[in-house]
C-alpha atoms as a PDB file:
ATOM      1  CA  UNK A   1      97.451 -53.563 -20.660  1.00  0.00           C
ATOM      2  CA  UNK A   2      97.369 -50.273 -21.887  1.00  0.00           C
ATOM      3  CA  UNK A   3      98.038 -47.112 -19.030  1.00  0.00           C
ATOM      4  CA  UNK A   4      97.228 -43.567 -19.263  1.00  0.00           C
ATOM      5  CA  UNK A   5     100.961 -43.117 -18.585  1.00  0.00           C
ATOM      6  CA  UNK A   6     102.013 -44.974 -21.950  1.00  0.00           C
ATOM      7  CA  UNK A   7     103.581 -43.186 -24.538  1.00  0.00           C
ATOM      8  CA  UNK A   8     101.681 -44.027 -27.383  1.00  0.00           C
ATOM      9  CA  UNK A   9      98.230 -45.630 -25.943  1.00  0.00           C
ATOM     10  CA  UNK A  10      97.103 -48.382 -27.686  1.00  0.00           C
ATOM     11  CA  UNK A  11      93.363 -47.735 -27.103  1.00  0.00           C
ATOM     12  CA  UNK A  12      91.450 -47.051 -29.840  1.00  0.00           C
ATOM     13  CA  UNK A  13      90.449 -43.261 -29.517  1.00  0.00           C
ATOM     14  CA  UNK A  14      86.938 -42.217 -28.922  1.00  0.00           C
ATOM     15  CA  UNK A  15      86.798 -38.370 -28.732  1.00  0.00           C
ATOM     16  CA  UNK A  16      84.293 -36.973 -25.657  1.00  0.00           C
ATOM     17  CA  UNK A  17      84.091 -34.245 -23.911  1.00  0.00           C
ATOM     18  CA  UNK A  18      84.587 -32.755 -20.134  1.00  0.00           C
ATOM     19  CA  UNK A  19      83.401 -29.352 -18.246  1.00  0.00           C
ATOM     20  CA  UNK A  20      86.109 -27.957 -16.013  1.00  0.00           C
ATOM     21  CA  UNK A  21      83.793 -25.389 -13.810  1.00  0.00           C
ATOM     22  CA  UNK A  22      85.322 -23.238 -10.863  1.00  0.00           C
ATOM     23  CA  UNK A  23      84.340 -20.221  -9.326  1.00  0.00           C
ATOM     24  CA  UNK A  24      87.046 -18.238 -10.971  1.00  0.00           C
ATOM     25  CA  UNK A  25      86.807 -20.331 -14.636  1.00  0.00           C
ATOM     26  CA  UNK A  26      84.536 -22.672 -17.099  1.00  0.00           C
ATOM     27  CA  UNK A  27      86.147 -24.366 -19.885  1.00  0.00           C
ATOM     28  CA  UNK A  28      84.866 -26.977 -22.003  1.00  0.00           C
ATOM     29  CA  UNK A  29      87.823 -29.744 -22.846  1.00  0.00           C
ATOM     30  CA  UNK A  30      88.362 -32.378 -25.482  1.00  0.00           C
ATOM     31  CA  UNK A  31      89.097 -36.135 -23.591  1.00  0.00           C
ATOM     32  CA  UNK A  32      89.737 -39.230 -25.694  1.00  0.00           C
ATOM     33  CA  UNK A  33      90.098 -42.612 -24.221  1.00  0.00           C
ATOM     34  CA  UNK A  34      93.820 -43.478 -23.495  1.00  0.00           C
ATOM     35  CA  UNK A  35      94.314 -40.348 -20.969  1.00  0.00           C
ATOM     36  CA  UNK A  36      94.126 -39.981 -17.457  1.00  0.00           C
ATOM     37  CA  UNK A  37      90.366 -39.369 -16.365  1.00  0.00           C
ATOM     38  CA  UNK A  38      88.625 -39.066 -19.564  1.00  0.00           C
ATOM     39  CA  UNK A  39      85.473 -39.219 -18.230  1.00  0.00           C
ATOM     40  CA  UNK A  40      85.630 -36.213 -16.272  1.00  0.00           C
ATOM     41  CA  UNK A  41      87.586 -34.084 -14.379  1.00  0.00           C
ATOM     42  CA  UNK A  42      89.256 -35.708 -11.695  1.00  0.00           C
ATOM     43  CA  UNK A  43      88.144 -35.372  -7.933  1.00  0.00           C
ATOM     44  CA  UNK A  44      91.992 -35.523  -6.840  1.00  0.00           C
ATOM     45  CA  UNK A  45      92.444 -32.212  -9.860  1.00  0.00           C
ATOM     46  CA  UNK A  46      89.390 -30.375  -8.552  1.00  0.00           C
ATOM     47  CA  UNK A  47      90.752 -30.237  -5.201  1.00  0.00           C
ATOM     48  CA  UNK A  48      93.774 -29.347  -6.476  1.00  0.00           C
ATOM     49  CA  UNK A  49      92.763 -26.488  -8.279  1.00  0.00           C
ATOM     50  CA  UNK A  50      89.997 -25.215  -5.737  1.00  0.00           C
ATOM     51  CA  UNK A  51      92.942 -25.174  -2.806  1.00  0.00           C
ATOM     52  CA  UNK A  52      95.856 -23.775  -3.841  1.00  0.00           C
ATOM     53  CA  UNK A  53      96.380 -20.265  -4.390  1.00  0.00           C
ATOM     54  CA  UNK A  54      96.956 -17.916  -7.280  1.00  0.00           C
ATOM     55  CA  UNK A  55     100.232 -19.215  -9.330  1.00  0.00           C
ATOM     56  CA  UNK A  56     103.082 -16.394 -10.106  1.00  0.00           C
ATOM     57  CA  UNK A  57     101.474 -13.933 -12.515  1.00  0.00           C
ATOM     58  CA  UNK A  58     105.147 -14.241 -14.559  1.00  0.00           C
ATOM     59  CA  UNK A  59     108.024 -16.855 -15.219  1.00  0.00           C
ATOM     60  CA  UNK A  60     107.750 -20.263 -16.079  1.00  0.00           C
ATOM     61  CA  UNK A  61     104.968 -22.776 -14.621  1.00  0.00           C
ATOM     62  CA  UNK A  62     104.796 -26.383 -14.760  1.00  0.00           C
ATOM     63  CA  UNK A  63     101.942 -28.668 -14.863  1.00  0.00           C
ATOM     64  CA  UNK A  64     103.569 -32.492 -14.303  1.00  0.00           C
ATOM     65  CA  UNK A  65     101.439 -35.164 -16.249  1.00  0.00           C
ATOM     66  CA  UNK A  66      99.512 -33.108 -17.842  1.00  0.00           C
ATOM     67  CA  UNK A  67      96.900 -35.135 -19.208  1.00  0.00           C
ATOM     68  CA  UNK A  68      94.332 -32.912 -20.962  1.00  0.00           C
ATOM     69  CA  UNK A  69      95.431 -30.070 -19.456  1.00  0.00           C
ATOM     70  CA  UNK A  70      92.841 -28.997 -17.152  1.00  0.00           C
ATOM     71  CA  UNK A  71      95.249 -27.805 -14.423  1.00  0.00           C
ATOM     72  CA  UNK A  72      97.731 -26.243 -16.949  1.00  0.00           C
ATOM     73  CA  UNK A  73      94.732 -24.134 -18.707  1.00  0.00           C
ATOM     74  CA  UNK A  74      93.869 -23.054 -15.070  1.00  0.00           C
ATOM     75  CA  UNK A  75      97.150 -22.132 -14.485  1.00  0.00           C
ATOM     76  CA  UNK A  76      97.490 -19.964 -17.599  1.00  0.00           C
ATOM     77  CA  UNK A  77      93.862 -18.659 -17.289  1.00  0.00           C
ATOM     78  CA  UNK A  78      94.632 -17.415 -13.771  1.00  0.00           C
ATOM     79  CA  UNK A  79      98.557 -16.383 -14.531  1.00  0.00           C
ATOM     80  CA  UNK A  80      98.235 -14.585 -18.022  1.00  0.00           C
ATOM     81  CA  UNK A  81     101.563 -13.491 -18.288  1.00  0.00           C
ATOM     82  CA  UNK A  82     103.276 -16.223 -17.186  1.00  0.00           C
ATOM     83  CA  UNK A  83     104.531 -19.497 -19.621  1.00  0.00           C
ATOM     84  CA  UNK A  84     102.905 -22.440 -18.758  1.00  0.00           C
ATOM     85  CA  UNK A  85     104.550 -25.501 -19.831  1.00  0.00           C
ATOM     86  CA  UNK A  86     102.096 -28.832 -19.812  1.00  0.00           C
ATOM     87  CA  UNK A  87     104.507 -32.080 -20.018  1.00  0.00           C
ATOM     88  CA  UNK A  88     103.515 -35.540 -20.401  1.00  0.00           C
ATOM     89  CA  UNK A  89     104.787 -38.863 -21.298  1.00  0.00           C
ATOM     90  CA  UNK A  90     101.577 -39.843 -23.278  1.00  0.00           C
ATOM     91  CA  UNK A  91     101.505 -38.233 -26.671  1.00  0.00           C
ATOM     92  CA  UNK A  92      97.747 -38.466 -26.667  1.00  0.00           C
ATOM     93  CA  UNK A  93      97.751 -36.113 -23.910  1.00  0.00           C
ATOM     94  CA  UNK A  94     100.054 -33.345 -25.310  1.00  0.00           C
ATOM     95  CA  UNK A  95      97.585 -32.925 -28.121  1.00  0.00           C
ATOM     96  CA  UNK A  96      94.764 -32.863 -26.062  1.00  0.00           C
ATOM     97  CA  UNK A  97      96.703 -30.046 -23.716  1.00  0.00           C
ATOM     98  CA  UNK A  98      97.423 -28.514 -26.867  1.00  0.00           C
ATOM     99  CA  UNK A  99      93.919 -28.587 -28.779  1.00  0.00           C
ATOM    100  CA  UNK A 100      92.533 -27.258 -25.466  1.00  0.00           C
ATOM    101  CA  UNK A 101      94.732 -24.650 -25.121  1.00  0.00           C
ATOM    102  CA  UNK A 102      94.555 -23.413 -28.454  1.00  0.00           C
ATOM    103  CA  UNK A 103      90.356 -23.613 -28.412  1.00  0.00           C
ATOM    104  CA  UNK A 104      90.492 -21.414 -24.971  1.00  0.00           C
ATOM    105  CA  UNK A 105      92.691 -18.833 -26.376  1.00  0.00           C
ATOM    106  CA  UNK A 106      95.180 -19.301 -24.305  1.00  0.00           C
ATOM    107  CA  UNK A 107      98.515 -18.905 -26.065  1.00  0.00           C
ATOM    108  CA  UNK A 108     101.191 -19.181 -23.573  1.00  0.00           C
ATOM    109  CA  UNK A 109     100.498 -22.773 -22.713  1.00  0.00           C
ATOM    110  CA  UNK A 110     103.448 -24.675 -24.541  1.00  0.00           C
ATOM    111  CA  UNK A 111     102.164 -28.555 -24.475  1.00  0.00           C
ATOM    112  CA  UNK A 112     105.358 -31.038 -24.416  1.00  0.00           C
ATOM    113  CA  UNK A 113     106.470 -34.765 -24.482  1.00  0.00           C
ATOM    114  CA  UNK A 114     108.106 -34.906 -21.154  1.00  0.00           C
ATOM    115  CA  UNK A 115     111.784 -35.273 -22.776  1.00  0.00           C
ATOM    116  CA  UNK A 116     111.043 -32.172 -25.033  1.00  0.00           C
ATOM    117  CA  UNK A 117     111.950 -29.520 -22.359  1.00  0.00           C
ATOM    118  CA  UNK A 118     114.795 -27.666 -22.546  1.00  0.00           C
ATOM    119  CA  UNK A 119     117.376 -28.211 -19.463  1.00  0.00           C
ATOM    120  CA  UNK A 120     117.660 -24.767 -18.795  1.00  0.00           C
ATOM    121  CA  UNK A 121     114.070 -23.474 -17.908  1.00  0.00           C
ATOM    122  CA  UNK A 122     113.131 -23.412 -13.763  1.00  0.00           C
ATOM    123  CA  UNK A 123     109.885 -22.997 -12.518  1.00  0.00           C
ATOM    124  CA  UNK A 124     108.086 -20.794 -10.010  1.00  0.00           C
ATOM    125  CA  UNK A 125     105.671 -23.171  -9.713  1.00  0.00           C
ATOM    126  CA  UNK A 126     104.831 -26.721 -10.302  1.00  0.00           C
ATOM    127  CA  UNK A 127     101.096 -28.157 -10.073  1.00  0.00           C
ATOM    128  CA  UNK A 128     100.814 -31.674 -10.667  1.00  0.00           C
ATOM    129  CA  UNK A 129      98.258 -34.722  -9.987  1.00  0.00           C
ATOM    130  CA  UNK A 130     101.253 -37.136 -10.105  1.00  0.00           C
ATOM    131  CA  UNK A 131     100.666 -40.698 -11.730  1.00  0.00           C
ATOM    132  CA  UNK A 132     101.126 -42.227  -8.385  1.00  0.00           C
ATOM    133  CA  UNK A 133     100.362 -45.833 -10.115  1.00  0.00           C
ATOM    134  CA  UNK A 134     103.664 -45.680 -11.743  1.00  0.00           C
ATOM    135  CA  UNK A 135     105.222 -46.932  -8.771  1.00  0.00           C
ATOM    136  CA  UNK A 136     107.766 -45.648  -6.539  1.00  0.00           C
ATOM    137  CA  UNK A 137     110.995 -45.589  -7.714  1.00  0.00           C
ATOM    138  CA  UNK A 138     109.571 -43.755 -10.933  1.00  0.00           C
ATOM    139  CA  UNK A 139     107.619 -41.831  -9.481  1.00  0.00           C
ATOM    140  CA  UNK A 140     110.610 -40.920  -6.836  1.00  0.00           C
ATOM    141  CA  UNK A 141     112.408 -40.754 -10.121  1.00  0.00           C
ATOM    142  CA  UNK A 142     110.401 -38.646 -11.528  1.00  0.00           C
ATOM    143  CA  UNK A 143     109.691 -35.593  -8.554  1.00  0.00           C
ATOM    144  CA  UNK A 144     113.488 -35.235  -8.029  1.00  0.00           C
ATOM    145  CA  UNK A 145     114.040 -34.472 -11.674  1.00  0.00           C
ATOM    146  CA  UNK A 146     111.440 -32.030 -11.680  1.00  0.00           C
ATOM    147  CA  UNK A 147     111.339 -30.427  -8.553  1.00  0.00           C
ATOM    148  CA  UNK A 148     115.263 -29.835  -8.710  1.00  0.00           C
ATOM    149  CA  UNK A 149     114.236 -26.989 -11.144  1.00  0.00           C
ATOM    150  CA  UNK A 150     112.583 -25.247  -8.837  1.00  0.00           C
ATOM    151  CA  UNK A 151     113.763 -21.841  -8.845  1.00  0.00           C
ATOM    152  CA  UNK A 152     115.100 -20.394  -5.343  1.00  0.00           C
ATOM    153  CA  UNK A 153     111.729 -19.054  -4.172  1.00  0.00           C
ATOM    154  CA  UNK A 154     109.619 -21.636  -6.363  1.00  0.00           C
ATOM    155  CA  UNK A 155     106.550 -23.998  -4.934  1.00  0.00           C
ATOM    156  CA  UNK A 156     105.291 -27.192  -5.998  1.00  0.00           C
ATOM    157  CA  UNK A 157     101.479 -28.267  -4.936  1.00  0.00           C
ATOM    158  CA  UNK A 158     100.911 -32.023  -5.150  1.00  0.00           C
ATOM    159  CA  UNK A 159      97.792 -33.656  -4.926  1.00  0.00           C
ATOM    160  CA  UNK A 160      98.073 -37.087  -3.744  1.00  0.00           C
ATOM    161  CA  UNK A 161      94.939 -39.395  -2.199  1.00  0.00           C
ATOM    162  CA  UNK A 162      95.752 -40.720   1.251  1.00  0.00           C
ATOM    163  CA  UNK A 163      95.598 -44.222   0.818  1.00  0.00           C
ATOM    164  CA  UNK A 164      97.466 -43.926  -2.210  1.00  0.00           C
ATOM    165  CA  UNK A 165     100.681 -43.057   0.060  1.00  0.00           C
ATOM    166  CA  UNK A 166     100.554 -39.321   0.405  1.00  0.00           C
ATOM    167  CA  UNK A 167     101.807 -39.248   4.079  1.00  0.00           C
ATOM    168  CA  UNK A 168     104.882 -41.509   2.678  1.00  0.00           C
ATOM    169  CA  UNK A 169     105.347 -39.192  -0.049  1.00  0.00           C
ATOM    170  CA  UNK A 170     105.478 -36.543   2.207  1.00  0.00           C
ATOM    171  CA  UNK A 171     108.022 -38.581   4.296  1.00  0.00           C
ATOM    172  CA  UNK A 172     110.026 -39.041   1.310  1.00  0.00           C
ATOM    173  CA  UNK A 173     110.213 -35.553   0.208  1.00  0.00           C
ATOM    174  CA  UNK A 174     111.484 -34.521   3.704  1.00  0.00           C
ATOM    175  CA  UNK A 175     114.289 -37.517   3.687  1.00  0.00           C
ATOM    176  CA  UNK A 176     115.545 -36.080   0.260  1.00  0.00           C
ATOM    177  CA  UNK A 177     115.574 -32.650   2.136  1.00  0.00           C
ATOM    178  CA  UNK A 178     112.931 -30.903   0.406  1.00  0.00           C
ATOM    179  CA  UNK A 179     110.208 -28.873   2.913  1.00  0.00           C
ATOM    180  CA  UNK A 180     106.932 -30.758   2.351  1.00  0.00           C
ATOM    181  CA  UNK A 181     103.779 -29.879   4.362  1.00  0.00           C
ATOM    182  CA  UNK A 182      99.883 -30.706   4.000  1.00  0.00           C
ATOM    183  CA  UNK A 183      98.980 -27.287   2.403  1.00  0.00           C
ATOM    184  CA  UNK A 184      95.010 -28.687   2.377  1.00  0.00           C
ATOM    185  CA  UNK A 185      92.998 -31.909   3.326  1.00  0.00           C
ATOM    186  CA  UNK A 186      90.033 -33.050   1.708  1.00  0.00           C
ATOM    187  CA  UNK A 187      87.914 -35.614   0.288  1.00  0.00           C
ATOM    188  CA  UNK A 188      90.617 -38.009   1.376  1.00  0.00           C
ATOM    189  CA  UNK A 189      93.006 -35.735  -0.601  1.00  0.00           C
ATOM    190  CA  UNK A 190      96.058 -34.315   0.460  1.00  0.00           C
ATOM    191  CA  UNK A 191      97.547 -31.401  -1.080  1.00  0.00           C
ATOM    192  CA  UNK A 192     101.539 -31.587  -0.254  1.00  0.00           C
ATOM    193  CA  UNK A 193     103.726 -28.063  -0.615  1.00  0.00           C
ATOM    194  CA  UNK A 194     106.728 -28.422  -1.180  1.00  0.00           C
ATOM    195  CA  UNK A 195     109.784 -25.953  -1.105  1.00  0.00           C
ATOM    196  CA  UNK A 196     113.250 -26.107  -0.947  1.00  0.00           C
END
């Protein structure tokens, strides 16, 4: 079965279409079958992006499974003078990020295979709609290698649906000795903070 966390999806690709409307921001994206949500933007994103506040306005950001980029284009539309870097492990989805980008002008969005980033940039700020279907140990896997670069004073915002394990996430983040709080609740959404 093909996943929207594959590498290369084997779905065949059939190009649509997605709005991405806040109160701060509308941007029309490209979606193709293989990617996470292609249908529209996802409930667990929207909440994501309509409760946190304003990233850093410089440094390095991260959007974590980036899919087709509608948090990491709200990130760079709302930080214009910071670097937003949009990783992913489907390839699919860094072209998407990429075309997006590119077709909303915004030019500091650097769209990435996961693997591609270099060891030595930290982040101010993660955002991130974590493939939670993945299952634990990678996902586990996955948050500690990311949130480890972190800088000093850097936050991550997770968004992570409650009977999809958030509280246990948040449980988890604490036993690895992260700080991890619910930063907002809704729609059976939690968003998680976490700090070092």
């Amino acid at each position: 079965m093909a996943h929207y966390f594959s590498e290369q999806p084997r779905t065949a690709s059939r190009p649509g279409s997605v709005d991405l409307v806040l109160p701060d921001l509308h941007l029309r994206l490209e979606t193709d079958r293989g990617v996470f949500s292609p249908e529209r933007v996802d409930l667990g994103t929207r909440v994501l992006l309509e409760s946190v506040p304003p990233p850093p306005q410089e440094g390095d950001l991260l959007d974590l499974g980036c899919g087709y980029g509608p948090i990491a284009l709200t990130m760079a539309s709302r930080a214009p003078g910071a670097s937003v870097w949009a990783v992913d492990v489907n390839r699919r989805s860094v072209e998407l990020t990429a075309r997006n980008a590119q077709a909303a002008r915004l030019d500091k969005v650097r769209s990435l295979h996961i693997d591609e980033v270099p060891d030595d940039v930290k982040f101010r700020a993660i955002w991130s709609n974590p493939a939670i279907r993945i299952g634990k140990p990678a996902l586990h896997e996955m948050l500690t290698r990311w949130l480890t670069r972190l800088t000093p004073d850097g936050v991550a915002y997770l968004v992570v649906q409650k009977h999809l394990g958030s509280d246990s996430l948040q449980r988890w983040l604490g036993e690895q000795g992260w700080q991890a709080g619910r930063a907002a609740s809704r729609a059976a959404y939690r968003i998680l903070k976490v700090t070092r």
